[in-house]
Protein backbone atom coordinates (compact mmCIF):
# COMPACT_ATOMS: atom_id res chain seq x y z
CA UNK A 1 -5.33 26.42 -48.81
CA UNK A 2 -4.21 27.17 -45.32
CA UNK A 3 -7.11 25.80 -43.57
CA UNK A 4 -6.96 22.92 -45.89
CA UNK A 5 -3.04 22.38 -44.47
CA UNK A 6 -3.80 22.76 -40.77
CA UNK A 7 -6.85 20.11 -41.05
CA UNK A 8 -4.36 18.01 -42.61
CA UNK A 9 -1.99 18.70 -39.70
CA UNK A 10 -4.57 17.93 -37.30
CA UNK A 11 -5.46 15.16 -38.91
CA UNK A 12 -1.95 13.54 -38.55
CA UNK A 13 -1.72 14.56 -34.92
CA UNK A 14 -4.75 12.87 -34.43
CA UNK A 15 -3.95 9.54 -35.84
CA UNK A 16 -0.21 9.34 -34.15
CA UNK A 17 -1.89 9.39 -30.92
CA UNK A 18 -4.11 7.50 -31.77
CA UNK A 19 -1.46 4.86 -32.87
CA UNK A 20 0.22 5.45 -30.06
CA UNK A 21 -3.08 4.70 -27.92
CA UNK A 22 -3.53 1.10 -29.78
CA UNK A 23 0.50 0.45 -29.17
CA UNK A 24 0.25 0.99 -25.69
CA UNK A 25 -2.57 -1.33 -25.85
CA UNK A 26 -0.64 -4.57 -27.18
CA UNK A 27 2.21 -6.22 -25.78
CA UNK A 28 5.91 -5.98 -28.14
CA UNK A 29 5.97 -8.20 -30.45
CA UNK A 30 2.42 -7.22 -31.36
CA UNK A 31 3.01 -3.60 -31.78
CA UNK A 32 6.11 -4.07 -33.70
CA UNK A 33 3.85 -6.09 -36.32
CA UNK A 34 1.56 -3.25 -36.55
CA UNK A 35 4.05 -0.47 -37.29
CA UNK A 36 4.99 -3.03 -40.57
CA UNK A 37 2.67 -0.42 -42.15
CA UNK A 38 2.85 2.76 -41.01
CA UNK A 39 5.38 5.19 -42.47
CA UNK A 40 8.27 5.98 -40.61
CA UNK A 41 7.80 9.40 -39.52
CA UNK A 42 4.29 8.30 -38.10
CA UNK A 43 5.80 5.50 -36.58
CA UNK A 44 8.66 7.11 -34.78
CA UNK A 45 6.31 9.88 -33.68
CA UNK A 46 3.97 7.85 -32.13
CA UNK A 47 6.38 5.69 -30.24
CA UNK A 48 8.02 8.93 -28.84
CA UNK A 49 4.49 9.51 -26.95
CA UNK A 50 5.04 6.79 -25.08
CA UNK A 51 6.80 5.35 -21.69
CA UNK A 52 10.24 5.10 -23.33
CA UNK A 53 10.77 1.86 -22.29
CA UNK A 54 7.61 0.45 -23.84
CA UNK A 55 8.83 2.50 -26.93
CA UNK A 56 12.58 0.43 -26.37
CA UNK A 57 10.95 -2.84 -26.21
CA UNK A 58 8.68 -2.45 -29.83
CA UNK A 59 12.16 -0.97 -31.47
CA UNK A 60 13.94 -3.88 -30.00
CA UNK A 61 11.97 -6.52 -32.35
CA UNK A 62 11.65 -4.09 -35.06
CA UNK A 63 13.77 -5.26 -38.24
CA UNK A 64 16.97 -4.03 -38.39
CA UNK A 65 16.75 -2.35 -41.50
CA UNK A 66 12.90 -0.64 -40.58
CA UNK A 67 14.14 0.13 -36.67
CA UNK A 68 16.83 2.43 -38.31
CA UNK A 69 14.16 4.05 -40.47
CA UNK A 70 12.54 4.95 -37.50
CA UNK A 71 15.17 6.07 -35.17
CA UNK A 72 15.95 8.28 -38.24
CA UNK A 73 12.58 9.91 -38.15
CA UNK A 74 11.88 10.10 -34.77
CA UNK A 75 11.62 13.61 -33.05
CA UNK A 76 14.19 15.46 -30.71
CA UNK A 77 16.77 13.04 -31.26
CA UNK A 78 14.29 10.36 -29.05
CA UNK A 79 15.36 7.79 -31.90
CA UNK A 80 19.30 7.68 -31.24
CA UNK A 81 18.02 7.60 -27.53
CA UNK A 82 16.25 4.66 -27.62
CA UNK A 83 19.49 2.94 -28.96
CA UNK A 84 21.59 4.06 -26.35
CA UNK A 85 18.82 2.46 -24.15
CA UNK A 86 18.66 -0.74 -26.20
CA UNK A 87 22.38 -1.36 -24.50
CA UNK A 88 20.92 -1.72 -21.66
CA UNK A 89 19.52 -5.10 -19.61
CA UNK A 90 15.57 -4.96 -19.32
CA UNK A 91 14.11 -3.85 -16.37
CA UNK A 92 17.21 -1.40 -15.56
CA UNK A 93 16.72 2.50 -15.05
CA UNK A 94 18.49 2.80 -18.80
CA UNK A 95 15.36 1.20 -20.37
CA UNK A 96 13.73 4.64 -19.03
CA UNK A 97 16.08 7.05 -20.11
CA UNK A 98 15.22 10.08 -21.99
CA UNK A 99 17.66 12.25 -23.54
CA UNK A 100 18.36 15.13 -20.82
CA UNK A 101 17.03 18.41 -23.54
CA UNK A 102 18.64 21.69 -20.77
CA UNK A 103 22.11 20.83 -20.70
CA UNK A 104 24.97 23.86 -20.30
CA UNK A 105 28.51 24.43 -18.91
CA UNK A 106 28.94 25.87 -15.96
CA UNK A 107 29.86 29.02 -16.99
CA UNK A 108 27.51 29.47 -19.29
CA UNK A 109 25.37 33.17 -17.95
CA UNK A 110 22.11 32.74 -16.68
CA UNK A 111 20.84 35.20 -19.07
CA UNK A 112 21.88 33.42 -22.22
CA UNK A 113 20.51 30.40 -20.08
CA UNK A 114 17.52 31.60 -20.02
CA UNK A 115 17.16 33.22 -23.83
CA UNK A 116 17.94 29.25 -24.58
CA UNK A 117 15.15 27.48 -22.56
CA UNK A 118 12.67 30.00 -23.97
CA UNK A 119 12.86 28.16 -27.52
CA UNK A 120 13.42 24.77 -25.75
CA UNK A 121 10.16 25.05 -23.45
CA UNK A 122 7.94 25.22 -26.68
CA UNK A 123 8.98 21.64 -27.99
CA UNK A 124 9.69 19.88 -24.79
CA UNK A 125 8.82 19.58 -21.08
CA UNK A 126 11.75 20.77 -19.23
CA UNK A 127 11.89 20.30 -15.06
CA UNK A 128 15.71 20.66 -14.27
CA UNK A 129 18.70 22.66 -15.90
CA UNK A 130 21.91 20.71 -16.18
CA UNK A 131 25.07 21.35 -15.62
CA UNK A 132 28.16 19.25 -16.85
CA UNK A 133 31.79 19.90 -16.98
CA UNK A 134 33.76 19.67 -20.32
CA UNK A 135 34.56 16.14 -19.84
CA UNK A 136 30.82 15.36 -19.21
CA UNK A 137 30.34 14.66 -15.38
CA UNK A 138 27.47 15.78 -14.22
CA UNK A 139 28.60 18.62 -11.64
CA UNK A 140 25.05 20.61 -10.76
CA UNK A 141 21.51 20.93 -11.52
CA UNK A 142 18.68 23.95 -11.19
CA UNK A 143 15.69 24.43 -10.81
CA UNK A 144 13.65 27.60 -12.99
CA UNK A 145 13.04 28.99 -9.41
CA UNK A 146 16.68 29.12 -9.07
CA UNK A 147 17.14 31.26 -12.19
CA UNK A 148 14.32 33.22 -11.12
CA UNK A 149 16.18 34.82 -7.80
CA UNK A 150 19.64 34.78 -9.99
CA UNK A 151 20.84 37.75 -11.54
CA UNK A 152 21.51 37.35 -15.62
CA UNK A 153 25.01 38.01 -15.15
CA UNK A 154 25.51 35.42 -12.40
CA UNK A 155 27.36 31.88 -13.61
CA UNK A 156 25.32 28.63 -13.39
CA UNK A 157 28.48 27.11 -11.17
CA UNK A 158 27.61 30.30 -8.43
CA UNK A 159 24.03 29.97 -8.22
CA UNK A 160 23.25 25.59 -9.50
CA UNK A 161 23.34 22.85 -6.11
CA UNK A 162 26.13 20.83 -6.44
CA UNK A 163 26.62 16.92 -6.10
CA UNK A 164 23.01 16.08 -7.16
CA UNK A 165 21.47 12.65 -6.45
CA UNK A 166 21.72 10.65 -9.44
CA UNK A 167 21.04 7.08 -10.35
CA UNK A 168 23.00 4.49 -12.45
CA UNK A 169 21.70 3.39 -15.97
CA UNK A 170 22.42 -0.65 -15.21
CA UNK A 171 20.62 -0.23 -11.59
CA UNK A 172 18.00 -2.55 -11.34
CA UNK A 173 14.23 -0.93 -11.10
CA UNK A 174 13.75 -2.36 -7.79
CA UNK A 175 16.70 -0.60 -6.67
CA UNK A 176 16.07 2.97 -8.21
CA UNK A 177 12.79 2.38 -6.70
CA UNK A 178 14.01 2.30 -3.07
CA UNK A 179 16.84 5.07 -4.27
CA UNK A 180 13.94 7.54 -4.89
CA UNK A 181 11.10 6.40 -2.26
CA UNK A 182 12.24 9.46 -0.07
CA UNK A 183 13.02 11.67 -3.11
CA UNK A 184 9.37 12.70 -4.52
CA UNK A 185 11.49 14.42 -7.88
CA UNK A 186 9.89 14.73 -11.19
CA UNK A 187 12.72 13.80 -13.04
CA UNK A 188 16.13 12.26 -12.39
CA UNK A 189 19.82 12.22 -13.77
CA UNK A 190 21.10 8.99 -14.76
CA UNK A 191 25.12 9.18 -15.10
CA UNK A 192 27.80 6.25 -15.54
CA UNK A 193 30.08 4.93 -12.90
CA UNK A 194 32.45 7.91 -13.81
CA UNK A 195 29.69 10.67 -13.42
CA UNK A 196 29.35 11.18 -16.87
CA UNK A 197 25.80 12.26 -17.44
CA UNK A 198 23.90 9.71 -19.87
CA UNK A 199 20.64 10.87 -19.79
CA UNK A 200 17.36 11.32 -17.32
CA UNK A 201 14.35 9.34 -16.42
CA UNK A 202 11.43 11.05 -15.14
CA UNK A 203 9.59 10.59 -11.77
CA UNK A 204 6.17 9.49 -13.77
CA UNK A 205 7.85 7.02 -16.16
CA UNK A 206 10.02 5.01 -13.10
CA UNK A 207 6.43 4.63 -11.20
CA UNK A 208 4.32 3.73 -14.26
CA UNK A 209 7.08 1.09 -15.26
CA UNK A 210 7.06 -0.26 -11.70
CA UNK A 211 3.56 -0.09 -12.04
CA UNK A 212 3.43 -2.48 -14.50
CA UNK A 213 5.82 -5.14 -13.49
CA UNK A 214 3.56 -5.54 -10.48
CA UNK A 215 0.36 -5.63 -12.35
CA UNK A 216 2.01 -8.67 -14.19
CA UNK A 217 3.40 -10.16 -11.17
CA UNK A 218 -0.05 -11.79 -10.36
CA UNK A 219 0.28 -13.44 -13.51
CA UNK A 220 3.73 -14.52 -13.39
CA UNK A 221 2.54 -16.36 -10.02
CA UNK A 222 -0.19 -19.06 -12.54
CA UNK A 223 2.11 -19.02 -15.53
CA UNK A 224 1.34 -16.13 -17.43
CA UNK A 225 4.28 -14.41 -19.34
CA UNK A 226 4.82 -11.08 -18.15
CA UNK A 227 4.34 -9.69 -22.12
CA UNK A 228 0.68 -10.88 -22.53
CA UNK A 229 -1.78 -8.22 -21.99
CA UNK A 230 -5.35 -8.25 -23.13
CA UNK A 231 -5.15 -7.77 -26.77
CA UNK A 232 -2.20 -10.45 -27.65
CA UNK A 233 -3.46 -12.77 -30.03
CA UNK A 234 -5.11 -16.22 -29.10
CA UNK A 235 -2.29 -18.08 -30.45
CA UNK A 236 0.42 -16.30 -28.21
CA UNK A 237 -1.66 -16.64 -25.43
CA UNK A 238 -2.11 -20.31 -26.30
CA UNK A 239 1.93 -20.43 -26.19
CA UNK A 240 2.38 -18.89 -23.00
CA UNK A 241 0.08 -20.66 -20.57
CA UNK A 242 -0.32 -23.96 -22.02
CA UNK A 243 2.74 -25.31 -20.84
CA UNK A 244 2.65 -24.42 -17.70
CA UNK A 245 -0.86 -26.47 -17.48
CA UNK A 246 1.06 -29.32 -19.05
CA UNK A 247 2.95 -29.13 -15.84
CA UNK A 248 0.17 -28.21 -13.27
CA UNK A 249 -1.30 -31.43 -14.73
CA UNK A 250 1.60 -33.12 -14.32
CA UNK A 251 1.63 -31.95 -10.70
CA UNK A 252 -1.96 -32.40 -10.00
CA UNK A 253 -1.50 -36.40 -10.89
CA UNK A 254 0.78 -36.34 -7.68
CA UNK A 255 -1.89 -35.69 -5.54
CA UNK A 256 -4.20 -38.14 -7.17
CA UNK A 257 -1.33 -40.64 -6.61
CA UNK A 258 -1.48 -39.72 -3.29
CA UNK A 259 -5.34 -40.69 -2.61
CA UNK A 260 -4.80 -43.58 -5.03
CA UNK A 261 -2.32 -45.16 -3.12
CA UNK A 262 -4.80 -44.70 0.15
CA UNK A 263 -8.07 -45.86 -1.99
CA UNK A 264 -8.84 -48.50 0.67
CA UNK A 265 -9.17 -46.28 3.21
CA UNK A 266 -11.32 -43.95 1.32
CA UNK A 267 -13.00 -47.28 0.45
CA UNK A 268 -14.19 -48.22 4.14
CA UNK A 269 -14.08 -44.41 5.41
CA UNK A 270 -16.24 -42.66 2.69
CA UNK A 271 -16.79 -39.35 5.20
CA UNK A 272 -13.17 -38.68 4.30
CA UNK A 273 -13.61 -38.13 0.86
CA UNK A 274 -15.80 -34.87 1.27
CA UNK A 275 -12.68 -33.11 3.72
CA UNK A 276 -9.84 -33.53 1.15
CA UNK A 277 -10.72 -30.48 -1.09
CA UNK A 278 -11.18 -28.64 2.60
CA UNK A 279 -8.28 -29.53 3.41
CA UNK A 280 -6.53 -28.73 0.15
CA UNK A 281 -8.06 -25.50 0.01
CA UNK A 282 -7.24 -24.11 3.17
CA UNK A 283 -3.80 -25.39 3.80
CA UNK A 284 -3.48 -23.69 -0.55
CA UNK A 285 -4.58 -19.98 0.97
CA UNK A 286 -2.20 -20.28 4.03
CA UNK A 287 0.26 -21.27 1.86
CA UNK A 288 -0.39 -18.00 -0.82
CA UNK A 289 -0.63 -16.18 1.98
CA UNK A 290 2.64 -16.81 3.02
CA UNK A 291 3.81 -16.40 -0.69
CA UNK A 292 2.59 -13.45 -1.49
CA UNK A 293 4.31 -11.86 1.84
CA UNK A 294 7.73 -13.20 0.67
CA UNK A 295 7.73 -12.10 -2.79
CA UNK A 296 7.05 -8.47 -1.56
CA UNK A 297 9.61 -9.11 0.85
CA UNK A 298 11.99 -9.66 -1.96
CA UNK A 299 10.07 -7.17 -4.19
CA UNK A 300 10.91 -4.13 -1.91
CA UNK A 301 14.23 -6.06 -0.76
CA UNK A 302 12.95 -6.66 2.95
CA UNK A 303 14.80 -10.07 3.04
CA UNK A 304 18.07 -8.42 2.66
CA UNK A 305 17.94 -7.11 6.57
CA UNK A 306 15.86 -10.14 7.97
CA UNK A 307 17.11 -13.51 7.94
CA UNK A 308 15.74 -16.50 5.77
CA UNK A 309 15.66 -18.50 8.66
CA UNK A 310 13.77 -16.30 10.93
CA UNK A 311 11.59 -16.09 7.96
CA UNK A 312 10.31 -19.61 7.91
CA UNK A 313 10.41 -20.11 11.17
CA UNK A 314 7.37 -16.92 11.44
CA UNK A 315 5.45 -18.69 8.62
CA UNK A 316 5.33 -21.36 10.69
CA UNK A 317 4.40 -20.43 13.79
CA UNK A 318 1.75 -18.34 11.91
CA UNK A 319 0.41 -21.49 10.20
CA UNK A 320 0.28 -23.19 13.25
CA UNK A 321 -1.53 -21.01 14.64
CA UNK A 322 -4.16 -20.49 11.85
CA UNK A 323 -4.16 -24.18 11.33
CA UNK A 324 -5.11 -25.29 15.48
CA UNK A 325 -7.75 -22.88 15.14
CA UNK A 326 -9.10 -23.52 11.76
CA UNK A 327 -8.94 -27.20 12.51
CA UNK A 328 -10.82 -27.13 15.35
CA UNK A 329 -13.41 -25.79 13.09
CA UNK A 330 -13.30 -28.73 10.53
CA UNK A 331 -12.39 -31.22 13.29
CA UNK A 332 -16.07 -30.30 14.18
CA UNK A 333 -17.40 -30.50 11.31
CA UNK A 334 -16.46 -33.73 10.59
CA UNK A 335 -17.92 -35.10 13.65
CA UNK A 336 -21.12 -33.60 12.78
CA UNK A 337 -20.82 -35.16 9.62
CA UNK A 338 -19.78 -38.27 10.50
CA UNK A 339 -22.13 -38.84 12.85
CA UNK A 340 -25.02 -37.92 10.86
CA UNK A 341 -23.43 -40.67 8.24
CA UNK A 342 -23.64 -43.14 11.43
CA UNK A 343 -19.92 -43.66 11.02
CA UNK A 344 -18.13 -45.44 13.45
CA UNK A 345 -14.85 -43.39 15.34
CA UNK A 346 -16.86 -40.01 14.47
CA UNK A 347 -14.86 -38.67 17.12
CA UNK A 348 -11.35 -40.02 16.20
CA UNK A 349 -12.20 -38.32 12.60
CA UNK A 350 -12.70 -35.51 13.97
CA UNK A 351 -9.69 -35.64 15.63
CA UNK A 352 -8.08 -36.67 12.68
CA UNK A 353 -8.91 -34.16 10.52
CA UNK A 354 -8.20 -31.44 13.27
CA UNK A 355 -4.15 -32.58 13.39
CA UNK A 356 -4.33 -33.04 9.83
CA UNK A 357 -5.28 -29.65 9.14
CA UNK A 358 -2.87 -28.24 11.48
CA UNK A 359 0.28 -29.66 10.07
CA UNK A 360 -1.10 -28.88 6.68
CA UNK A 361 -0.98 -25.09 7.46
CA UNK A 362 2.51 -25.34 8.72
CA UNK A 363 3.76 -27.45 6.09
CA UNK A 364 2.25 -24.67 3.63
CA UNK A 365 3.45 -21.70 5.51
CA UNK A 366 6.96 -23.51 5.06
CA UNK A 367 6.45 -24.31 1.13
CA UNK A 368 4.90 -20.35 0.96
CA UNK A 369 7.98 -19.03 1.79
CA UNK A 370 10.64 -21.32 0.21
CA UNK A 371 9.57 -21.47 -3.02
CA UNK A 372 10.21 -18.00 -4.45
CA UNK A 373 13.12 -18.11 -2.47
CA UNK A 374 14.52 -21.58 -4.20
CA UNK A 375 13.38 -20.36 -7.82
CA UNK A 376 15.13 -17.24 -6.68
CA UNK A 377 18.63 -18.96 -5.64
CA UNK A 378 17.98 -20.66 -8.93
CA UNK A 379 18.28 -17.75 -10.95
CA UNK A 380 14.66 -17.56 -12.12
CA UNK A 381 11.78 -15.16 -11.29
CA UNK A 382 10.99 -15.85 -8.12
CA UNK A 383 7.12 -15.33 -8.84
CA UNK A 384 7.15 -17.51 -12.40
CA UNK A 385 4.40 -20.18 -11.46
CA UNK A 386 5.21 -20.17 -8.00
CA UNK A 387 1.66 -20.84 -7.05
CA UNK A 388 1.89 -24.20 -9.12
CA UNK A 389 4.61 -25.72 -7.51
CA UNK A 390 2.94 -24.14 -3.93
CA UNK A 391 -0.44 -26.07 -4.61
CA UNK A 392 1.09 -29.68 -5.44
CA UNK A 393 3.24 -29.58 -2.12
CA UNK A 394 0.05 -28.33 -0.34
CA UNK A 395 -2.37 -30.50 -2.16
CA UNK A 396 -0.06 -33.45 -1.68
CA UNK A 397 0.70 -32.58 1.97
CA UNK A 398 -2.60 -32.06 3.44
CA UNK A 399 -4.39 -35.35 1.46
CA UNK A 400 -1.37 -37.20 2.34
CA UNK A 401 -1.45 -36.60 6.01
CA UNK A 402 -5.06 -37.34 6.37
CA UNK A 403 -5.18 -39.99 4.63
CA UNK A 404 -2.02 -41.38 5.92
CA UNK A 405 -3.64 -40.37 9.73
CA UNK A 406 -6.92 -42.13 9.09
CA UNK A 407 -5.33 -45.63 8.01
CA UNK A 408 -3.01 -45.54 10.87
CA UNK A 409 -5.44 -44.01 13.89
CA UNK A 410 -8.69 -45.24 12.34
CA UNK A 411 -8.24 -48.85 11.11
């Protein structure tokens, strides 16, 4: 009967991580669906392995009625945590918090201390010891090492470090992330603006979240929500990126209008049709180039010492740069190209397409770094689709000012 019991433990260890596994796996709203059937205790055991802010998000669109279920259930008080975390804005270091487990007065004897943490160590990972005053302000913290050397009879308030580093539960990520750069800690105190402690994050949850909002940054750049992840369902996906194609079509019958409104010069200049998409593309990657340096500018909060100004005036000096030389290239290879086509003004084109390309790349070194700032000075992410509204100003730009250079300079 006892071996019968412990392969029935087993057996429900097994399948909460292995819930917690396929949870992991599927973005909120999907996970929250599939805990509809699992029981409670399962549920709330399964979500406890995990990031707690991933485990805060699937509670968060939980029904009310089930979501207290499972806080109810869930081990080591995690459940009433994730509540208190709930309070909190996403993407702010109280979305990580975990509920601090080796927490004592200051004159509590390092003996008795240590008689404590030797039941507490067998149902929890403990780093750091605590210390808080009897108003709750966080006044100390120690390490084991430090009640190692300690004598049993010695106070935590003689032997604990005083005024630890601590971060702020409505502090951005971005910002704990630069807070703790220098500060390689594996876990973290998190107390209000009075010093009351709240809670803790640990070291391997802040990275693994940041982690993660860069992995979906890419996305965010072509109009993918930052929620869909591999295994959301087709429909979902459908929702999320089909209107931002709506609108990249939208923008992409800009720059038709563009070499529409120059079809006669297309018309009697036929080479040029085969150096729009070169130009498009190339003035595009400068342009990305010059995005994706700005957004980790504002990422890691670079632009905060460096002016905006200075900033745009570097992207385009480096596109000019990049664009004399790259032109030069395609300046020559529309000569060649013309002059195999026995065009007349091979030369000129050439020319053309050389001064063209040029002020593309500035132009797009411009547009690379303005538009995450705009969307940002908006009040919207500053990477959500930035790389559609970057390729219509490129797109637009570059065909324009060829097009617009060969009807004045070539007929």
């Amino acid at each position: 009967m006892a071996k019968a019991d412990a392969g029935q433990v087993m057996s429900d260890a097994q399948r909460i991580v292995a819930l917690s596994e396929e949870l992991h796996a599927l973005p909120p709203p999907e996970a929250a669906r599939r805990l509809r059937a699992v029981a409670d205790d399962i549920a709330g055991r399964a979500l406890a392995l995990l990031n707690p802010a991933e485990a805060v998000d699937v509670i968060g669109r939980l029904p009310a009625a089930q979501r207290a279920r499972i806080v109810a259930a869930a081990p080591e008080g995690r459940g009433e945590q994730w509540q208190v975390n709930l309070e909190y804005p996403e993407e702010t270091v109280g979305r990580l918090m975990e509920r601090a487990p080796a927490v004592f007065p200051p004159d509590a004897k390092v003996g008795d201390v240590i008689e404590t943490l030797r039941e507490l160590v067998k149902r929890t990972l403990i780093t750091y010891i605590f210390v808080k005053d009897a108003a709750g302000r966080l006044i100390g913290v120690l390490a084991f090492r430090d009640l190692l050397f300690a004598s049993r009879d010695q106070r935590l308030d003689e032997v604990m470090l005083r005024d630890p580093f601590s971060l702020l539960p409505r502090m951005p990520l971005v910002e704990a992330m630069r807070a703790v750069v220098t500060r390689h800690y594996p876990a973290y105190p998190v107390t209000d603006a009075n010093g009351v402690l709240v809670g803790m994050v640990r070291g391997q949850t802040l990275f693994e979240r940041q982690a993660f909002d860069i992995s979906a940054q890419a996305g965010s750049m072509v109009g993918v929500e930052k929620e869909e992840r591999v295994a959301t369902h087709w429909w979902r996906s459908f929702r999320f990126r089909h209107p931002w194609l709506q609108l990249n079509l939208l923008t992409a019958f800009l720059a038709a209008a563009v070499v529409g409104a120059f079809q006669h010069t297309v018309d009697r200049i036929v080479v040029l049709a085969a150096f729009l998409p070169v130009l498009a593309g190339q003035s595009g990657n400068s342009g990305c180039q010059a995005l994706a340096v700005t957004l980790r500018g504002l990422t890691l909060g670079d632009l905060r010492n460096f002016s905006t100004v200075k900033l745009v005036i570097k992207e385009a000096w480096v596109g000019l740069l990049n664009g004399v030389l790259i032109g030069l290239i395609a300046g020559g290879g529309m000569w060649w190209y013309a002059h195999q086509n026995h065009t007349a003004n091979s030369m000129l084109l050439g020319g053309i397409v050389w001064m063209a390309m040029t002020a593309s790349c500035v132009i797009s070194g411009i547009a690379g770094a303005l538009v995450p700032l705009t969307l940002k000075k908006l009040g919207a992410d500053p990477a959500t689709a930035s790389s559609i509204f970057l390729t219509t100003a490129t797109d637009v730009c570059s065909m324009g000012l060829l097009l617009a250079l060969a009807t004045l300079l070539a007929l």
